[in-house]
Protein backbone atom coordinates (compact mmCIF):
# COMPACT_ATOMS: atom_id res chain seq x y z
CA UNK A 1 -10.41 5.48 1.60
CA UNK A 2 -8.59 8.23 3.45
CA UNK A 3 -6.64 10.62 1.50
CA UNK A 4 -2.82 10.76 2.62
CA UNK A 5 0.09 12.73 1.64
CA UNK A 6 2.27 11.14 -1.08
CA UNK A 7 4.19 8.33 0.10
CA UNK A 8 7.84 9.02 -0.46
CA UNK A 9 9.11 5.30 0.63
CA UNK A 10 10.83 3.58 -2.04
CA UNK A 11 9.10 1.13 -3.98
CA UNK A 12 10.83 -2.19 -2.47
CA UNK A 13 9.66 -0.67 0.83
CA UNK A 14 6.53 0.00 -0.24
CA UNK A 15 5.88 -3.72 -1.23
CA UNK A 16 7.53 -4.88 2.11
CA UNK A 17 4.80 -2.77 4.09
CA UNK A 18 1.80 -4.20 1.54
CA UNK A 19 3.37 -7.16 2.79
CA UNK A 20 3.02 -6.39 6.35
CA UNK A 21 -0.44 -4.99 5.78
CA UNK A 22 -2.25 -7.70 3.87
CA UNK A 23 -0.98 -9.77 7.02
CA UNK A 24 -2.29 -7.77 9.42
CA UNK A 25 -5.74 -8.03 7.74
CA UNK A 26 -5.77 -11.73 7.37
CA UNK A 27 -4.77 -11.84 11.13
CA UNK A 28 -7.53 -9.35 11.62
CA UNK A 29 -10.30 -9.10 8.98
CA UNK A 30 -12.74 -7.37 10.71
CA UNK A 31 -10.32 -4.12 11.43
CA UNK A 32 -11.55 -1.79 9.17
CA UNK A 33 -8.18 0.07 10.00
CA UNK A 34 -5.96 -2.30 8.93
CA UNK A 35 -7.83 -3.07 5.65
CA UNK A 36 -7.86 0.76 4.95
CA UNK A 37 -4.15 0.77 5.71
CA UNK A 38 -3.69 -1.68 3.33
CA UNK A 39 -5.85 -0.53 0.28
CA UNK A 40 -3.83 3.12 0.96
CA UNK A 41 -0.89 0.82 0.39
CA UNK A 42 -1.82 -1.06 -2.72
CA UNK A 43 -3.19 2.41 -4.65
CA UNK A 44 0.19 3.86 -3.79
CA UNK A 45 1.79 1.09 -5.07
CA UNK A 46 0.14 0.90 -7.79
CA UNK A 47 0.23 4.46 -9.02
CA UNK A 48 4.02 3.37 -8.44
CA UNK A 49 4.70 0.99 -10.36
CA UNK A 50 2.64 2.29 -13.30
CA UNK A 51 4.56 5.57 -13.18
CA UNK A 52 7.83 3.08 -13.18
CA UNK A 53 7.00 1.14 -15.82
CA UNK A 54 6.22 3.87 -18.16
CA UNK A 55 9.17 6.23 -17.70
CA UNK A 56 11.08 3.01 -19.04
């Protein structure tokens, strides 16, 4: 996985664009791009919503 700066989108647009991603792979599974895209997308996310849920 490629190592990107921090994402600074908020969350809800952060889960639209896993959105987007996840379809992109499914329309094309062999693009190692797009599935790299969208496994940058999902740790983000992830990291995200962990962070989130904790300062609660």
């Amino acid at each position: 996985m490629t190592t990107t700066t921090e994402d600074t989108r908020p969350t809800d647009d952060l889960k639209m664009a896993l959105v987007e991603s996840l379809m992109a792979v499914i329309g094309a599974p062999d693009d190692e791009e797009a599935a790299e895209k969208a496994a940058t997308i999902i740790h983000t996310l992830d990291e995200r919503l962990t962070a989130e849920a904790t300062s609660v």
